[in-house]
C-alpha atoms as a PDB file:
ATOM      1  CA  UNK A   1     165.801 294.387 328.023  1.00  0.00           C
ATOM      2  CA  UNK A   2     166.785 296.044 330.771  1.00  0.00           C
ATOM      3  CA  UNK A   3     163.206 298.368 331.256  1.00  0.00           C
ATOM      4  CA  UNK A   4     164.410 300.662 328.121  1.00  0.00           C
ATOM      5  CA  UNK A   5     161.869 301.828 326.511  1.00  0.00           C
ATOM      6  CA  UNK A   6     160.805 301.901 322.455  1.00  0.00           C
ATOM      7  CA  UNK A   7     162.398 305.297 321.459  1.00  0.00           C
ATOM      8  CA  UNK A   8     165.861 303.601 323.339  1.00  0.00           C
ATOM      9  CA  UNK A   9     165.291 300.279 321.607  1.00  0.00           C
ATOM     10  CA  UNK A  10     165.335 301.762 318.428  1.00  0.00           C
ATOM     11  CA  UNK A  11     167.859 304.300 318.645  1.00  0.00           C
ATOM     12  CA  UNK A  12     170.369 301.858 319.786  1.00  0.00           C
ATOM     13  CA  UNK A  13     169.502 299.328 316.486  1.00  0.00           C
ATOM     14  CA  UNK A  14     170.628 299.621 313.386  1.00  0.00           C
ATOM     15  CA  UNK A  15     168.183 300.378 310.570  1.00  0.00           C
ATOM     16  CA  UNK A  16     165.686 297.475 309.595  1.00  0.00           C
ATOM     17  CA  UNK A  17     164.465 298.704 306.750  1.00  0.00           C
ATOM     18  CA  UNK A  18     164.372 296.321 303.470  1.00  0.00           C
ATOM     19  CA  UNK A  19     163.609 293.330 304.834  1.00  0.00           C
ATOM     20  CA  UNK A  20     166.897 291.860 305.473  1.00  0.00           C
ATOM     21  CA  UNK A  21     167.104 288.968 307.884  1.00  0.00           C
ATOM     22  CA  UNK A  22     167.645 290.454 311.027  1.00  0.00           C
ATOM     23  CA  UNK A  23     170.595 288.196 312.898  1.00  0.00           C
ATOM     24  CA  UNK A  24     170.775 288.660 316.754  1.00  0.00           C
ATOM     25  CA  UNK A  25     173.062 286.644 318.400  1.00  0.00           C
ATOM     26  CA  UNK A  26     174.338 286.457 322.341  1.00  0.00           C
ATOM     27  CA  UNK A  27     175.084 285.918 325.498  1.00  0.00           C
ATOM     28  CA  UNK A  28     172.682 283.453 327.380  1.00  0.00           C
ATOM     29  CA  UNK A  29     169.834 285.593 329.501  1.00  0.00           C
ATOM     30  CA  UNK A  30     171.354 289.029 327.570  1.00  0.00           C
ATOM     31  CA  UNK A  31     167.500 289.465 326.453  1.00  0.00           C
ATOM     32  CA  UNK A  32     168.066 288.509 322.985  1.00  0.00           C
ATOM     33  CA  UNK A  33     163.734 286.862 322.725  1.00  0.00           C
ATOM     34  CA  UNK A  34     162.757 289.867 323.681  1.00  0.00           C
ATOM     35  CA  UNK A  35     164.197 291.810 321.145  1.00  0.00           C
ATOM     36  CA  UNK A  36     163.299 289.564 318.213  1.00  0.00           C
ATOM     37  CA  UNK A  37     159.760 289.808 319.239  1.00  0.00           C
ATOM     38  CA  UNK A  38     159.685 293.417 319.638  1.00  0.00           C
ATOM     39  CA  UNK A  39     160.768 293.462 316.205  1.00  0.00           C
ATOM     40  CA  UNK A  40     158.431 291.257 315.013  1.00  0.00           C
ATOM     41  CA  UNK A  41     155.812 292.734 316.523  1.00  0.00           C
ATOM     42  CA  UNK A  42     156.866 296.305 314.998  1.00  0.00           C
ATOM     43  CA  UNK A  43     158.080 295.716 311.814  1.00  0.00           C
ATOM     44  CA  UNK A  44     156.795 292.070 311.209  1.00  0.00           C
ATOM     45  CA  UNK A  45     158.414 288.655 310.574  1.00  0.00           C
ATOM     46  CA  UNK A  46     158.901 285.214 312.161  1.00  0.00           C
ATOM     47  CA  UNK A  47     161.153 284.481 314.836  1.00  0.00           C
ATOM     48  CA  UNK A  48     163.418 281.379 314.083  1.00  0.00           C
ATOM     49  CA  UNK A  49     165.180 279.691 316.759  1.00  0.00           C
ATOM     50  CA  UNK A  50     169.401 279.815 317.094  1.00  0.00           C
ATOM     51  CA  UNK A  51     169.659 277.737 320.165  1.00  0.00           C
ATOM     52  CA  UNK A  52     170.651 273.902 320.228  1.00  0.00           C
ATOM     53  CA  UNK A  53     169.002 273.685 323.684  1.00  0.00           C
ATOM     54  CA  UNK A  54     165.655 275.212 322.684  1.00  0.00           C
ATOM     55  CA  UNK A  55     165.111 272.460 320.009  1.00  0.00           C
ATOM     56  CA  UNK A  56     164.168 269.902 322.129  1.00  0.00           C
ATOM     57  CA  UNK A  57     160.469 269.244 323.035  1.00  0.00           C
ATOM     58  CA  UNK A  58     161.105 268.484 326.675  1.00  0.00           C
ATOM     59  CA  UNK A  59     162.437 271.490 327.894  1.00  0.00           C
ATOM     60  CA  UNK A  60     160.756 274.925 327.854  1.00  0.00           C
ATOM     61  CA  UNK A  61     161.141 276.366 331.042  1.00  0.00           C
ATOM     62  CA  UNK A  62     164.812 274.740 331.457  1.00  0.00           C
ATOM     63  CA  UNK A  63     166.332 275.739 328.102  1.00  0.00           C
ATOM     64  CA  UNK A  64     164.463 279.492 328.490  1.00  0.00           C
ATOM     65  CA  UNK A  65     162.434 279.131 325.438  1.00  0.00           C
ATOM     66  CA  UNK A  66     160.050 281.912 324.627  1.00  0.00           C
ATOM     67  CA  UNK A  67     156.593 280.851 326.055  1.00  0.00           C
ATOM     68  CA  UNK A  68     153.103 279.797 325.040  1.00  0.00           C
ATOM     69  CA  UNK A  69     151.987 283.414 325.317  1.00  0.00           C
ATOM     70  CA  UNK A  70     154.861 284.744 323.561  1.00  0.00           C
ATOM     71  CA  UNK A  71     154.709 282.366 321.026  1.00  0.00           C
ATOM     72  CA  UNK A  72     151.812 283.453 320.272  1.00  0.00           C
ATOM     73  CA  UNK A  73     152.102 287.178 319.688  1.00  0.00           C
ATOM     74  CA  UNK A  74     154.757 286.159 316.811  1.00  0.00           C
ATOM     75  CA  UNK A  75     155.114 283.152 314.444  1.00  0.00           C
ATOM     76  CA  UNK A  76     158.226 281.336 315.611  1.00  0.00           C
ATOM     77  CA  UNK A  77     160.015 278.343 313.997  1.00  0.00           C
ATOM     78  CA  UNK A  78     162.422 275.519 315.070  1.00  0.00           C
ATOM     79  CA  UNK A  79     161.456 275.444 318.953  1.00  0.00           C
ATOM     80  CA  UNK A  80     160.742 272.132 320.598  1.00  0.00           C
ATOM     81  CA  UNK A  81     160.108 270.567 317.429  1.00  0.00           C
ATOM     82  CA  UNK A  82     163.216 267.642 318.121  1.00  0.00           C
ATOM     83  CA  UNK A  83     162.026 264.348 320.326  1.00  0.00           C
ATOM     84  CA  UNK A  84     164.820 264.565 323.440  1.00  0.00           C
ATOM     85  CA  UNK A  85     166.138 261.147 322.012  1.00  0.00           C
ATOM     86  CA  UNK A  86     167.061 262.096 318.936  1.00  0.00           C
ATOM     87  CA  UNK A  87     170.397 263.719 317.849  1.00  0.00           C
ATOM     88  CA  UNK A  88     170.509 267.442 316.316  1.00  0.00           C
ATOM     89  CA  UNK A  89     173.640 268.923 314.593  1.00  0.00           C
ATOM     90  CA  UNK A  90     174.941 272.199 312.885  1.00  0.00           C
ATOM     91  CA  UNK A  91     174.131 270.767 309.793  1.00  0.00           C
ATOM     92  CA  UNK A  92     170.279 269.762 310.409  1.00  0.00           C
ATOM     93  CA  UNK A  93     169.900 273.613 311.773  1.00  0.00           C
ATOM     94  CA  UNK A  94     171.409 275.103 308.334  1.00  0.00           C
ATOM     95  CA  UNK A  95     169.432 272.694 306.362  1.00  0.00           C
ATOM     96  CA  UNK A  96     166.279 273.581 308.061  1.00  0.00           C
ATOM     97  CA  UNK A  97     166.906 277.444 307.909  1.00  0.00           C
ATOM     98  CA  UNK A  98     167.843 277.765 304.492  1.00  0.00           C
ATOM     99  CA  UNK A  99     164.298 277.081 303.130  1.00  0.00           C
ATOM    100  CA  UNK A 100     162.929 279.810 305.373  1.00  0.00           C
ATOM    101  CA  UNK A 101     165.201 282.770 303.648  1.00  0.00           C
ATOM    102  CA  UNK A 102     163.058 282.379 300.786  1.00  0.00           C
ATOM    103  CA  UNK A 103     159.851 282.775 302.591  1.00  0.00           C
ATOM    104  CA  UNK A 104     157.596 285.675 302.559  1.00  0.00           C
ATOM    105  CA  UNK A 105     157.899 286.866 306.096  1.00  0.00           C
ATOM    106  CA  UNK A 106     161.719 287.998 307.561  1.00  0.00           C
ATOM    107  CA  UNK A 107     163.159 285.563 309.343  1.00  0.00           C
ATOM    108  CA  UNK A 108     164.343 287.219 312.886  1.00  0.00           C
ATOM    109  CA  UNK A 109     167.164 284.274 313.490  1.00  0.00           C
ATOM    110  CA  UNK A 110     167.847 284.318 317.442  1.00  0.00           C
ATOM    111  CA  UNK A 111     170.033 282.516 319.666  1.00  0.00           C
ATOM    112  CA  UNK A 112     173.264 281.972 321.411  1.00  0.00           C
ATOM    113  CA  UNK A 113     174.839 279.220 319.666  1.00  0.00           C
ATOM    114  CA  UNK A 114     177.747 280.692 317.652  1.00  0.00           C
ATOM    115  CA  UNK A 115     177.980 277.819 315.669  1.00  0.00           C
ATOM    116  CA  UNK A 116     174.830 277.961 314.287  1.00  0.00           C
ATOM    117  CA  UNK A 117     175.717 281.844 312.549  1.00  0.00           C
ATOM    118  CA  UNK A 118     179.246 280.799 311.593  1.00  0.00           C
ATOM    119  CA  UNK A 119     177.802 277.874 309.836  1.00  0.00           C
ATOM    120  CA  UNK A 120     175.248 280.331 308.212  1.00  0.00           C
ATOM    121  CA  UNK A 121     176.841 282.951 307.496  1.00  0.00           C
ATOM    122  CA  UNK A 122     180.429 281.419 306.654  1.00  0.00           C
ATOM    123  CA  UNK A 123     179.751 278.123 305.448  1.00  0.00           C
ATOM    124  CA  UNK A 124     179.770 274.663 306.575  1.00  0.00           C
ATOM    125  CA  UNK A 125     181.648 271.756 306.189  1.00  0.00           C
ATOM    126  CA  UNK A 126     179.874 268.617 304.282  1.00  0.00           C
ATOM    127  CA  UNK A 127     180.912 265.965 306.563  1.00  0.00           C
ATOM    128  CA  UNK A 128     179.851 262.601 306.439  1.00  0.00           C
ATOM    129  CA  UNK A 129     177.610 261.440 309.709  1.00  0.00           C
ATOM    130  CA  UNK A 130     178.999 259.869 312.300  1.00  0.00           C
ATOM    131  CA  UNK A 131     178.955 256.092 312.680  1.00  0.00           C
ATOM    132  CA  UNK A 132     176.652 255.041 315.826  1.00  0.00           C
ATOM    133  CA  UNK A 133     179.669 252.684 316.948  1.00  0.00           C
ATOM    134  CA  UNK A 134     181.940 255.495 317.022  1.00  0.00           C
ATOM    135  CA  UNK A 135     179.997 258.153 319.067  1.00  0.00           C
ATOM    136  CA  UNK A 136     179.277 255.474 321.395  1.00  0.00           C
ATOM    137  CA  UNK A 137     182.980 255.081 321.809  1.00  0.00           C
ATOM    138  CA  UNK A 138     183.697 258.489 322.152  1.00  0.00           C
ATOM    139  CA  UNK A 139     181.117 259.229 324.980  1.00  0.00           C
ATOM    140  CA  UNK A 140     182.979 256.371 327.096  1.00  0.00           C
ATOM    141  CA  UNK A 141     185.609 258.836 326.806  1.00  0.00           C
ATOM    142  CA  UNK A 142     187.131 261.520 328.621  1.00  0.00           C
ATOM    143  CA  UNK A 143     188.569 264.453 328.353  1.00  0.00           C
ATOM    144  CA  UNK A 144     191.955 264.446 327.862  1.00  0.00           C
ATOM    145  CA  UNK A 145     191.711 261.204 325.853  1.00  0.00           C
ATOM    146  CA  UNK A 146     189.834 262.981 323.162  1.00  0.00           C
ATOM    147  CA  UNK A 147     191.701 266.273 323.162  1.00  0.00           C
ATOM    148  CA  UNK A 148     195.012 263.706 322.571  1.00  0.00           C
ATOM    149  CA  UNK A 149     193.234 262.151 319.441  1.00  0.00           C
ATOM    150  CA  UNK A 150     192.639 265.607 317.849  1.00  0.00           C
ATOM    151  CA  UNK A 151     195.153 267.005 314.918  1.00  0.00           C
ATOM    152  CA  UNK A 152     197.280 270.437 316.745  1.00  0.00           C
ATOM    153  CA  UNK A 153     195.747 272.583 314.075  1.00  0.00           C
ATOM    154  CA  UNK A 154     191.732 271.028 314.545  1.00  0.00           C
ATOM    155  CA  UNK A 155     192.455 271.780 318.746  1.00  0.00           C
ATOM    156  CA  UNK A 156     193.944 275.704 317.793  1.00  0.00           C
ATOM    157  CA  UNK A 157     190.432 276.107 316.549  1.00  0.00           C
ATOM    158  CA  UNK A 158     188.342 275.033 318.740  1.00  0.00           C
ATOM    159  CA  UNK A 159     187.605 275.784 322.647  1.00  0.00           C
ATOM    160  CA  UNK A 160     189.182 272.454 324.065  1.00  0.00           C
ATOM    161  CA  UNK A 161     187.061 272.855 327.344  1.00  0.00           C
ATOM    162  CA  UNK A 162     183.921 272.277 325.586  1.00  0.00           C
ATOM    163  CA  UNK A 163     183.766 268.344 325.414  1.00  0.00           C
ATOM    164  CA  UNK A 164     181.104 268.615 322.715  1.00  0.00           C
ATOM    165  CA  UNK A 165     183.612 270.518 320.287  1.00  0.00           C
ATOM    166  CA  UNK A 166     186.246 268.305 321.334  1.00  0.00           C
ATOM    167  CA  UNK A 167     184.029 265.295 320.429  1.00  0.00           C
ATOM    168  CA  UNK A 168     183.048 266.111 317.674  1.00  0.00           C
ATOM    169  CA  UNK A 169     186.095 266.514 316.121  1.00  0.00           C
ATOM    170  CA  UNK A 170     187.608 263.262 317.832  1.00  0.00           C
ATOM    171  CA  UNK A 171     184.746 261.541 316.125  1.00  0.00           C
ATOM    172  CA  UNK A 172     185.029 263.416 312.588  1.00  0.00           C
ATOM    173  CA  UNK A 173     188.956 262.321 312.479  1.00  0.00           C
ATOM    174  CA  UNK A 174     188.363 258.528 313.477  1.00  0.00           C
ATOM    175  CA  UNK A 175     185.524 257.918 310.777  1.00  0.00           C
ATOM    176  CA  UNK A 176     186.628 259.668 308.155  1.00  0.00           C
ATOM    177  CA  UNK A 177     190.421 259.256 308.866  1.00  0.00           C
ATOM    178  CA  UNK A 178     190.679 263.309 308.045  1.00  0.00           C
ATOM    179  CA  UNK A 179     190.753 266.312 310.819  1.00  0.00           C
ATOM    180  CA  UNK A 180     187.925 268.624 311.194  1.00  0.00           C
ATOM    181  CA  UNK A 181     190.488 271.584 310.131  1.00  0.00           C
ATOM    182  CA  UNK A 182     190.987 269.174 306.656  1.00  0.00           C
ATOM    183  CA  UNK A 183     187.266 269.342 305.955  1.00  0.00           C
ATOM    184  CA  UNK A 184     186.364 272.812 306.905  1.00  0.00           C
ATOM    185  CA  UNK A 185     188.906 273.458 304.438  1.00  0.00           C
ATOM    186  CA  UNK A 186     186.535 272.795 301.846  1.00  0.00           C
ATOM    187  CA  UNK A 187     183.883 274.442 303.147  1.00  0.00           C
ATOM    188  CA  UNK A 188     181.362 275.819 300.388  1.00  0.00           C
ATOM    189  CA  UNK A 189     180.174 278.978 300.083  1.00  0.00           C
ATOM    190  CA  UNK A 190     177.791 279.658 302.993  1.00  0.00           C
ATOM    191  CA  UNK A 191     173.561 279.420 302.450  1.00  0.00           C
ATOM    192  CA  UNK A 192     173.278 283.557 303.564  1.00  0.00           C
ATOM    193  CA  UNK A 193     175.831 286.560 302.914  1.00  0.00           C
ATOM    194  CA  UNK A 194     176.624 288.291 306.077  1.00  0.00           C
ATOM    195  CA  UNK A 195     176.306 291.995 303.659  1.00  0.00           C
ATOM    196  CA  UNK A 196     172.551 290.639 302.914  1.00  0.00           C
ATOM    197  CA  UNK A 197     171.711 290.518 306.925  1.00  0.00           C
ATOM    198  CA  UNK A 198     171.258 292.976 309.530  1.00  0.00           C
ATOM    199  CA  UNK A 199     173.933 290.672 312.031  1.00  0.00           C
ATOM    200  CA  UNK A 200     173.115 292.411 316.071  1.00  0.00           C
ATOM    201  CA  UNK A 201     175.309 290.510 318.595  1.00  0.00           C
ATOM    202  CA  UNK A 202     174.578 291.447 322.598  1.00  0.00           C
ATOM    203  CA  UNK A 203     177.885 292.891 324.143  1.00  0.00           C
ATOM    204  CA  UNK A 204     176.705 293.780 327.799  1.00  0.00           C
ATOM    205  CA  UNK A 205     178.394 294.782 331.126  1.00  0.00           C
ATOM    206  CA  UNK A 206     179.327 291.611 332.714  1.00  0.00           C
ATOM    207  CA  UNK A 207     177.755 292.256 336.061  1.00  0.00           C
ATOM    208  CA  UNK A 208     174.802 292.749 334.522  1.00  0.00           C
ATOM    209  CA  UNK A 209     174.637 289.952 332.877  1.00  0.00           C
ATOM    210  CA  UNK A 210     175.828 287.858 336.289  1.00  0.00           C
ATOM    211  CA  UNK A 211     172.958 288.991 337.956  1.00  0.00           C
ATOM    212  CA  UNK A 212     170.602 288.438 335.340  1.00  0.00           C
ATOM    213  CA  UNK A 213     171.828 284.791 334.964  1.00  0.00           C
ATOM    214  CA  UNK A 214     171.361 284.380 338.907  1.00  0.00           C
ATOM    215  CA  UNK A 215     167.702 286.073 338.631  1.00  0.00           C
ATOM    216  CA  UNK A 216     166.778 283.965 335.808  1.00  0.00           C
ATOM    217  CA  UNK A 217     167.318 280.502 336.989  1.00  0.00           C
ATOM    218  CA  UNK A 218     165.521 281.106 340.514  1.00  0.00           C
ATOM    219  CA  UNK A 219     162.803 282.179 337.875  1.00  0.00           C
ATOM    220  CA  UNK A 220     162.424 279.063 336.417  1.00  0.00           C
ATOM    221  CA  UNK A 221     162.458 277.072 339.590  1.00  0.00           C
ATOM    222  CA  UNK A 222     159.327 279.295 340.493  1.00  0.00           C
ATOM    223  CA  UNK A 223     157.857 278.628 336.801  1.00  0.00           C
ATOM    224  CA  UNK A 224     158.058 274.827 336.901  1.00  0.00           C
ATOM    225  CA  UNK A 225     161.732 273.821 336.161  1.00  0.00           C
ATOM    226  CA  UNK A 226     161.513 271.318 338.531  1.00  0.00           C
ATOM    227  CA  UNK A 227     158.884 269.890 337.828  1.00  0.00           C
ATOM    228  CA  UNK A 228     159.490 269.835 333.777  1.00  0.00           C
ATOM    229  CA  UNK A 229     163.050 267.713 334.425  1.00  0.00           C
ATOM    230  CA  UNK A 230     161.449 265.584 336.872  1.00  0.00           C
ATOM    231  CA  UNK A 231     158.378 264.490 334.152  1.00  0.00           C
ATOM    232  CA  UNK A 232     161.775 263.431 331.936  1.00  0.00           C
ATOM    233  CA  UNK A 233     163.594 261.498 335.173  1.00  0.00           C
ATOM    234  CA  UNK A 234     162.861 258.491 333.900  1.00  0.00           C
ATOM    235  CA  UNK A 235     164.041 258.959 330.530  1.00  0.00           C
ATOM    236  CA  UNK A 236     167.192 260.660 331.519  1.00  0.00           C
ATOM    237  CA  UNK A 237     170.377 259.444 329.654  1.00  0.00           C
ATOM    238  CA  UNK A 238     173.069 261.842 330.060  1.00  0.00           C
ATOM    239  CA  UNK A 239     174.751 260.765 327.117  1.00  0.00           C
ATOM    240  CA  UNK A 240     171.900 261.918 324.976  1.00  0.00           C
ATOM    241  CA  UNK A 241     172.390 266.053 323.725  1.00  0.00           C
ATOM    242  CA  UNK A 242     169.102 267.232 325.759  1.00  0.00           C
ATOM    243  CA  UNK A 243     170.216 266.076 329.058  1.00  0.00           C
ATOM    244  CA  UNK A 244     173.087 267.849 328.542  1.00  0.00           C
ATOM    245  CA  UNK A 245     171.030 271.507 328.842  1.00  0.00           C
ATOM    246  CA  UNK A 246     172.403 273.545 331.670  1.00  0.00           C
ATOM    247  CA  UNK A 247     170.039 273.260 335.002  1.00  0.00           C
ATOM    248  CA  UNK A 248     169.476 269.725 333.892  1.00  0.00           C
ATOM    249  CA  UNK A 249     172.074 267.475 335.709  1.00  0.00           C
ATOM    250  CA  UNK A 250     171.617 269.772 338.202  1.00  0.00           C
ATOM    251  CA  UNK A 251     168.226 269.148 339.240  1.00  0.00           C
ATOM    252  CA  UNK A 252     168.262 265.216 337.947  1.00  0.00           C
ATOM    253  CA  UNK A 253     171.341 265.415 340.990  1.00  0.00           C
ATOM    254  CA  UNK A 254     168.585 266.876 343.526  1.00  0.00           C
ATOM    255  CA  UNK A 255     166.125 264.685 342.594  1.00  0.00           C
ATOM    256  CA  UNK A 256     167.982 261.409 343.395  1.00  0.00           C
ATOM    257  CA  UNK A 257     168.838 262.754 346.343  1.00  0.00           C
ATOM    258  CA  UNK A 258     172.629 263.043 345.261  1.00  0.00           C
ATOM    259  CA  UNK A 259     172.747 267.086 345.718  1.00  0.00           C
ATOM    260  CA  UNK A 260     170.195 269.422 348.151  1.00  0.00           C
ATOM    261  CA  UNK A 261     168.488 271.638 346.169  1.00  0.00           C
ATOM    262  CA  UNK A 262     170.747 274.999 346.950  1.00  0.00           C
ATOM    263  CA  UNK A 263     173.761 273.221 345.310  1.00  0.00           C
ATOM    264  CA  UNK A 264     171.861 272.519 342.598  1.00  0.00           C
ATOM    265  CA  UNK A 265     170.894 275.903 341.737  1.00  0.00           C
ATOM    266  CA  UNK A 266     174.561 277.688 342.800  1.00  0.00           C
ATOM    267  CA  UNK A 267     176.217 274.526 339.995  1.00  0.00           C
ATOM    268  CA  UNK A 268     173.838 275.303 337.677  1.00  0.00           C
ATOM    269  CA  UNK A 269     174.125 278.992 338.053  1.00  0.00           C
ATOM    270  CA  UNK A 270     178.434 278.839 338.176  1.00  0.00           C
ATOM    271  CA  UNK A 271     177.556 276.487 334.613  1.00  0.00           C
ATOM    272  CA  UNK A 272     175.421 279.062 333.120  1.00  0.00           C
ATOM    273  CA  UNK A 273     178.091 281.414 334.278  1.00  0.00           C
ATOM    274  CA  UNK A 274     180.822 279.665 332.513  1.00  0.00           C
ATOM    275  CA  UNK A 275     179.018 279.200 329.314  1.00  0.00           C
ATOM    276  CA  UNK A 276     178.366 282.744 329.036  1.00  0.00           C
ATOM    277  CA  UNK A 277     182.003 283.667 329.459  1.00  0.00           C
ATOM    278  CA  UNK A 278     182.333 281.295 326.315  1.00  0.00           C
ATOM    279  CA  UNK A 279     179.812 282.804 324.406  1.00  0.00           C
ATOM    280  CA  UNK A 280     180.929 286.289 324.833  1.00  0.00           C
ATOM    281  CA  UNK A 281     184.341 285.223 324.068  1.00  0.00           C
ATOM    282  CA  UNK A 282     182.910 283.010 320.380  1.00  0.00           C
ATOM    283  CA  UNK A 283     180.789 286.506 319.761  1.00  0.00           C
ATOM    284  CA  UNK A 284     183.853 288.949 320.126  1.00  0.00           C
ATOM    285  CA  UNK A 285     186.739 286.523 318.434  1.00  0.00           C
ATOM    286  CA  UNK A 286     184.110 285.341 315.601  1.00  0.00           C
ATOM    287  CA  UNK A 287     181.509 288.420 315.385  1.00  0.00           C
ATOM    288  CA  UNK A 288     183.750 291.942 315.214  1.00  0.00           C
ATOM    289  CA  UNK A 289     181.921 292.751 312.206  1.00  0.00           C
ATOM    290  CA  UNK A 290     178.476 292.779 313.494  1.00  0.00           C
ATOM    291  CA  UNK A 291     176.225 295.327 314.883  1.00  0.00           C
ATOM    292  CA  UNK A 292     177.589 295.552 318.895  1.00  0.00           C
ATOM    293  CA  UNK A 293     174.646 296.717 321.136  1.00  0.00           C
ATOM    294  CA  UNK A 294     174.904 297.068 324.644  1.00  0.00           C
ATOM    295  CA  UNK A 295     171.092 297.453 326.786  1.00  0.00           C
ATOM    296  CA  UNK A 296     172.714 296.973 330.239  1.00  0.00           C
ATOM    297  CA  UNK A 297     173.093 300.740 330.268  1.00  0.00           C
END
């Protein structure tokens, strides 16, 4: 968090008091586990996990997940608790949270996928699952082919250069035979308030957060990134959602021998780049009533 210490932490928050879930969404490698556990550790609660990469039990080192010794020093919930092979949606996150806002202990929700806090905080969609036969048609798919079977007013919505988005509402409007603008539509009203929260979203200088990105993944290549994707090599299917973490590809590419290991790291890096850019932009177009703090300065 950028070395500042307690009295700064504090100062900068805004008050915690009543034990309101704390929210604290942002940017990818913006320091957001940190915080939660500080304010764990302070004022008490359990950290729940906001991140679709951090579900999966294969990756801990890969997906940045807090570690075994962290882990430790707080309860935490909904980390590498999903098998690599099996799918994981909005829907299964909301359904899985929801229970914990009744527990004892304030839940600390953490993460940097957007979705996941729209879908909490705003509601979410009841749509029907997808058909097997159907996603496998829409992974043999590319880009352009799926943005072309998308409604105008679904593709307005939605970033159209994130083929996951894109897919998924490709796939919502050829099994159902509505758009995924029809059905959020008819969203119901969402499982938390927004007014019942304390909602913190990470807005921090951009350099910063550049070289923190660059720092982080040579990090994990010292702390056994490697070595975690390679015990999964044999496994890997890159249509499956966990093989799609960033640093993944990247080092499945080195380790056939298709990329040296310097490319790997600088594609990786210009990915984690590029998916920060989104974020920021999702937390600023979807987020301007939260809590804004800034610890790059």
């Amino acid at each position: 968090m950028a070395n500042k210490d307690s009295l700064q932490v504090w100062d900068r928050l805004p008050p915690l008091a009543n034990n309101k879930p704390v929210l604290i969404a942002g940017p990818t490698a913006s320091g957001k586990s940190a915080l939660a556990l500080q304010i764990a550790e302070t004022f008490g609660g359990v950290i729940v996990n906001a991140d679709a990469s951090q579900v999966y039990d294969c990756w801990r080192v890969i997906s940045a997940r807090p570690s075994a010794e962290e882990e430790a020093r707080a309860p935490h919930l909904l980390y590498g608790h999903v098998s690599y092979d099996q799918g994981y949606s909005t829907g299964h996150w909301v359904r899985e949270v929801t229970p914990l806002l009744l527990g004892n202990q304030r839940p600390i929700i953490v993460g940097g996928t957007g979705l996941y806090f729209s879908a909490l905080t705003e509601g979410m969609a009841e749509i029907p699952a997808t058909p097997p036969e159907i996603r496998t048609e829409a992974d043999q798919l590319d880009l352009p082919t799926l943005i072309a079977g998308v409604d105008e007013e679904t593709l307005n919505r939605i970033d159209i250069q994130n083929r996951a988005r894109v897919q998924r509402a490709w796939e919502v409007q050829r099994a159902t035979g509505r758009s995924l603008r029809d059905w959020q539509a008819d969203t119901p009203p969402p499982a938390l308030d927004i007014a019942d929260t304390v909602p913190i979203v990470f807005d921090v200088d951009k350099q910063w957060l550049l070289n923190r990105i660059t720092l982080r993944f040579d990090q994990m290549l010292e702390t056994g990134a490697l070595q975690e994707v390679e015990a999964m090599r044999d496994l890997y299917d890159p249509t499956l959602p966990a093989f799609k973490a960033i640093g993944v590809p990247e080092l499945m590419a080195y380790l056939d021998g298709r990329m040296t290991l310097d490319a790997a790291r600088e594609r990786a890096t210009i990915s984690t780049r590029q998916f920060a850019k989104r974020q920021r932009t999702w937390f600023r177009a979807r987020m301007q009533k939260w809590n804004r703090i800034d610890f790059s300065k």
